[in-house]
C-alpha atoms as a PDB file:
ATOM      1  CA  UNK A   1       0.000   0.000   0.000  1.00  0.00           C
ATOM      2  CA  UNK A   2       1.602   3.132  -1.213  1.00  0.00           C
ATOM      3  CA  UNK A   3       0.457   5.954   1.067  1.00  0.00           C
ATOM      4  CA  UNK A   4       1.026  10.270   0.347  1.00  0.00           C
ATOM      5  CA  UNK A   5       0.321  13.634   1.387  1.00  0.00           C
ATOM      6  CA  UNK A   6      -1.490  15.276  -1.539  1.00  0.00           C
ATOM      7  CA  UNK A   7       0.716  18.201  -3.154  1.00  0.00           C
ATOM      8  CA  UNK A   8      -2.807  20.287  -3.081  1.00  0.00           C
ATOM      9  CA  UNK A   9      -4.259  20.355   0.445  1.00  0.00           C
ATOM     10  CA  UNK A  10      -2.175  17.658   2.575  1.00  0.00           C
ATOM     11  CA  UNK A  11      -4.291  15.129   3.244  1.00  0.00           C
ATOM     12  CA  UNK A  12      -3.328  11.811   3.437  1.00  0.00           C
ATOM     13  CA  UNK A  13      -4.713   9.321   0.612  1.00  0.00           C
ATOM     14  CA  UNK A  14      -3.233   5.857  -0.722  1.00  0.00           C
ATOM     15  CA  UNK A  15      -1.959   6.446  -4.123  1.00  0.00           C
ATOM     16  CA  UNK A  16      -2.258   4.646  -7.238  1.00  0.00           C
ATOM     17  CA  UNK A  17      -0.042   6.397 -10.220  1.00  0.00           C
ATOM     18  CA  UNK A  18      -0.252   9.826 -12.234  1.00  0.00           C
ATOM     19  CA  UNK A  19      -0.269  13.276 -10.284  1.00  0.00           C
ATOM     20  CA  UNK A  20       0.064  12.551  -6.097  1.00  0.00           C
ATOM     21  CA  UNK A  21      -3.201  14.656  -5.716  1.00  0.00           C
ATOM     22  CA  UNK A  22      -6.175  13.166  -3.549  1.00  0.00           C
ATOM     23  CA  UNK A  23      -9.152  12.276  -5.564  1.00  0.00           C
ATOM     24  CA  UNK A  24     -10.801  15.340  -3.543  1.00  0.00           C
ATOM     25  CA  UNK A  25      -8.649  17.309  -5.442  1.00  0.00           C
ATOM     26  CA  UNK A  26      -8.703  15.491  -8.528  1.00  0.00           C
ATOM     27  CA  UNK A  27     -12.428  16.385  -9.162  1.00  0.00           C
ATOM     28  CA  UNK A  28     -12.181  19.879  -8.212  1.00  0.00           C
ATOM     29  CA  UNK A  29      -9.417  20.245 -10.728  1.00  0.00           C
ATOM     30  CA  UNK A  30     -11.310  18.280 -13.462  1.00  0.00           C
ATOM     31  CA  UNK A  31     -14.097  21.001 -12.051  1.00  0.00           C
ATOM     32  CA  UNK A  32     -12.178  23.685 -13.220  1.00  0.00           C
ATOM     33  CA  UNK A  33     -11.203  22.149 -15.985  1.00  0.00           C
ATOM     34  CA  UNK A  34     -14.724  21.704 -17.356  1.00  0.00           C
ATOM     35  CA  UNK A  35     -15.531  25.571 -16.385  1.00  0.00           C
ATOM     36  CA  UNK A  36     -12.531  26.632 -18.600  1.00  0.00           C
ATOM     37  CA  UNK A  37     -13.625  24.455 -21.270  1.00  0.00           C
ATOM     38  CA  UNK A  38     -17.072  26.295 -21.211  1.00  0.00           C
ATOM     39  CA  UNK A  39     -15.868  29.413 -21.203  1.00  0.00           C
ATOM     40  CA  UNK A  40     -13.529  28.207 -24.150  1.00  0.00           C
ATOM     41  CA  UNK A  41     -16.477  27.728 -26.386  1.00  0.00           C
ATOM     42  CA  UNK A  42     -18.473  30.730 -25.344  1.00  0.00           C
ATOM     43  CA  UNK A  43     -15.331  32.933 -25.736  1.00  0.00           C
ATOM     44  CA  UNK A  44     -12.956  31.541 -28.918  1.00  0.00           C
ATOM     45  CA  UNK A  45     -10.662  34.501 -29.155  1.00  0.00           C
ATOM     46  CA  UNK A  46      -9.389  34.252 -25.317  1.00  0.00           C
ATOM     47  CA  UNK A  47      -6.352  33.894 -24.670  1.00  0.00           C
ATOM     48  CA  UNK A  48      -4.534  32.462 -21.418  1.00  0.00           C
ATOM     49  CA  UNK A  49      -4.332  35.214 -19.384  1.00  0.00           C
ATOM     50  CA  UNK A  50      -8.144  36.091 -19.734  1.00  0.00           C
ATOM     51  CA  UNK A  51      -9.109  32.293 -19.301  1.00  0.00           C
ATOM     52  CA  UNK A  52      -6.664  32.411 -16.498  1.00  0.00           C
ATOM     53  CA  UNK A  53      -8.495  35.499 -14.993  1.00  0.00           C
ATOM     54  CA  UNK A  54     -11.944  35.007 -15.585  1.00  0.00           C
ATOM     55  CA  UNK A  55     -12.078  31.360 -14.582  1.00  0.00           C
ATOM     56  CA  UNK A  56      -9.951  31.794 -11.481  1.00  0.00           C
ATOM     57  CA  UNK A  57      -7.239  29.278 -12.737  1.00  0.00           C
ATOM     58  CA  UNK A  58      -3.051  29.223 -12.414  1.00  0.00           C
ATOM     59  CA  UNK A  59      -1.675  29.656 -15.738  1.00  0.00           C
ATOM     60  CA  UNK A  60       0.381  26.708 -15.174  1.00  0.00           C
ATOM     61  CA  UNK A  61      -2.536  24.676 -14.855  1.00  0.00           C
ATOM     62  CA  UNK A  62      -4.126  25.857 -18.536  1.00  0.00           C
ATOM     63  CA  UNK A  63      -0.376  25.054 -19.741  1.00  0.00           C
ATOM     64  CA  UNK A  64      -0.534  21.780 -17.991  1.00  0.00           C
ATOM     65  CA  UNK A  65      -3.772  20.812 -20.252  1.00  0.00           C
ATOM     66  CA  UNK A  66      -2.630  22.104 -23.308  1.00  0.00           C
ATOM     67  CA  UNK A  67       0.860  20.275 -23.032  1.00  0.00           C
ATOM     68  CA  UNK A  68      -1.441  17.525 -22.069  1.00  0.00           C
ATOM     69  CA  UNK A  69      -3.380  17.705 -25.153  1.00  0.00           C
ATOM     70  CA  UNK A  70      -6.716  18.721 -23.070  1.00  0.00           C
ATOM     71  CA  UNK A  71      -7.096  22.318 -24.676  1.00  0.00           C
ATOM     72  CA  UNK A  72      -5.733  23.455 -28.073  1.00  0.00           C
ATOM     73  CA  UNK A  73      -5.340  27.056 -29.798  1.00  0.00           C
ATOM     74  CA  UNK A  74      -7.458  27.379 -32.324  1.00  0.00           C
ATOM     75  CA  UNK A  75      -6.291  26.815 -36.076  1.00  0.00           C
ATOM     76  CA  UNK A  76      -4.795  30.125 -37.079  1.00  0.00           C
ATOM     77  CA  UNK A  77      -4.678  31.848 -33.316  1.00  0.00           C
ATOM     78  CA  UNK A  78      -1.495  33.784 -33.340  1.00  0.00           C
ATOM     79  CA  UNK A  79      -0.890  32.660 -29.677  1.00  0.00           C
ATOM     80  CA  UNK A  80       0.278  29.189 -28.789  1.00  0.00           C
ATOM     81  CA  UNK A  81       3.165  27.217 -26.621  1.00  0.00           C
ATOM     82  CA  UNK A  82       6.608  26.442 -27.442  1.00  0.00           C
ATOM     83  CA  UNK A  83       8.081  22.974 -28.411  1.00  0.00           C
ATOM     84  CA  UNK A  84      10.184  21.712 -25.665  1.00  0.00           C
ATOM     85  CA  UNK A  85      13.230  20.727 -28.250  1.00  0.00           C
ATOM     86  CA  UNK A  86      12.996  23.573 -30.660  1.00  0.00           C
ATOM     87  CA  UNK A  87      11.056  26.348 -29.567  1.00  0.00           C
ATOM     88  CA  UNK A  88       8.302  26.563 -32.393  1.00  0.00           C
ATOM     89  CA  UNK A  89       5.135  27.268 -31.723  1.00  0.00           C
ATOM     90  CA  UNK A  90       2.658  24.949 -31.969  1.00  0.00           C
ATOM     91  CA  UNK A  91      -1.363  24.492 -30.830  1.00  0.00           C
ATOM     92  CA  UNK A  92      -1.241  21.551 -28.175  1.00  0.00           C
ATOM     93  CA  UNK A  93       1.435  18.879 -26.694  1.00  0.00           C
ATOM     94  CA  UNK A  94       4.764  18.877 -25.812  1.00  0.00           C
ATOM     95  CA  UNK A  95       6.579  18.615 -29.084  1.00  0.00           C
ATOM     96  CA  UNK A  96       5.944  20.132 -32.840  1.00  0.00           C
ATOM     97  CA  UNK A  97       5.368  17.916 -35.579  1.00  0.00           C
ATOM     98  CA  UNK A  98       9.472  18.157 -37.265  1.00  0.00           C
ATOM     99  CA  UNK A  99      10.441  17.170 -33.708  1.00  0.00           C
ATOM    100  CA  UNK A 100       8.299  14.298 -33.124  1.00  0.00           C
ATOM    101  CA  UNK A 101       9.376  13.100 -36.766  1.00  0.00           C
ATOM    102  CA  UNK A 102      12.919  13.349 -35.754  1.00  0.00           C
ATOM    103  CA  UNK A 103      12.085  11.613 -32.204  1.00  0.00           C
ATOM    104  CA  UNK A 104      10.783   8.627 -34.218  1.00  0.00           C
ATOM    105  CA  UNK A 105      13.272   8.679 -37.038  1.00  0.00           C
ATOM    106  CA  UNK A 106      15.894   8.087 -33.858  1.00  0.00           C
ATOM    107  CA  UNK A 107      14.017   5.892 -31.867  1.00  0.00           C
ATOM    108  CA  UNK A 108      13.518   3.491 -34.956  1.00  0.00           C
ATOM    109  CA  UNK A 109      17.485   3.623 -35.946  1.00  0.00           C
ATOM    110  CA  UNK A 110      18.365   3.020 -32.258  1.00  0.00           C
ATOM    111  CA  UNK A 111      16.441  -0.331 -32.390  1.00  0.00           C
ATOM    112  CA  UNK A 112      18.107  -2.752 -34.061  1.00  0.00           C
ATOM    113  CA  UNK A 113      16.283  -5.013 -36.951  1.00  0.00           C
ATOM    114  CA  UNK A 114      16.677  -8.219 -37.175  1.00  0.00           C
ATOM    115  CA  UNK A 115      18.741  -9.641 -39.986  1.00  0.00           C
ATOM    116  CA  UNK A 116      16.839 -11.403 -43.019  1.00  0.00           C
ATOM    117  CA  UNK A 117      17.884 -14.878 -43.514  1.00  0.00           C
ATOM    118  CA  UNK A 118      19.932 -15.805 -46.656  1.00  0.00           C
ATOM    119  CA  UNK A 119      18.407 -18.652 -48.257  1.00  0.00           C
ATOM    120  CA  UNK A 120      20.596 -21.998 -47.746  1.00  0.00           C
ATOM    121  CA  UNK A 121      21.191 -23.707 -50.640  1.00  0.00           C
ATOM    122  CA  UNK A 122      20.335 -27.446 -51.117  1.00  0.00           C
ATOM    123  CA  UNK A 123      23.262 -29.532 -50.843  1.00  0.00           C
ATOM    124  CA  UNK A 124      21.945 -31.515 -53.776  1.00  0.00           C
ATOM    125  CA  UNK A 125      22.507 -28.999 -56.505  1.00  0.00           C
ATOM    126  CA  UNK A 126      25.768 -28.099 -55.555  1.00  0.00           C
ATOM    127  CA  UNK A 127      27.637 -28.415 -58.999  1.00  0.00           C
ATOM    128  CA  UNK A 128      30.742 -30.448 -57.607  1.00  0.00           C
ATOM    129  CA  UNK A 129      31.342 -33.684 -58.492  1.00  0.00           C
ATOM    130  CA  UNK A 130      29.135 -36.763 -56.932  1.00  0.00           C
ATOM    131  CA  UNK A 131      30.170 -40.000 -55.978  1.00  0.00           C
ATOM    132  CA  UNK A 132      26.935 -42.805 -55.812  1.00  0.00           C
END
């Protein structure tokens, strides 16, 4: 039994895996997370610091979700997040497009493929000499 203090409010809670916040504070946050997306759809052109402001939430936290894929920018907003590796700006996630290509393109070369086998030739039509 794996047992923490939740980063949020303290309390005590036995934990399973992903964020060590008590499910207390798990559905507040997913709460606030539903108020933000409503206020997303009523108001497209935010951006973060208005979202931020009007729905009483951390910046970091609206970051969090987009870098978690949760919330997006809409296509053609001229505000967005930077790629982690390269500094581009991009919509949603962690990464832009070129660097998740180049992730993969690494990750694939670093494993190694097996060898195809090179057919064995038949003894029998070898072309030496037989003896019966």
């Amino acid at each position: 039994m794996n047992v923490r203090n939740c980063r949020k409010c303290g309390r005590i809670f036995n934990y399973i895996s992903g964020p060590a916040i008590c499910p207390k504070c798990k559905e507040d946050q997913e709460e606030l997370f539903q108020n933000v997306k409503a206020y997303i759809q009523d108001h497209r052109s935010a951006g973060i610091q208005e979202v931020s402001r009007e729905c009483e939430v951390e910046i970091q936290q609206i970051q969090q979700w987009i870098r978690e894929e949760r919330l997006e920018f809409a296509e053609g907003s001229t505000i967005g997040i930077a790629c982690e590796k390269c500094g581009a700006m991009i919509r949603s996630g962690r990464f832009c497009d070129k660097c998740k290509a180049e992730m993969i393109n690494g990750l694939n070369s670093a494993i190694k493929k097996p060898e195809e086998p090179k057919p064995q030739k038949d003894p029998k039509d070898s072309p030496r000499m037989r003896f019966l």
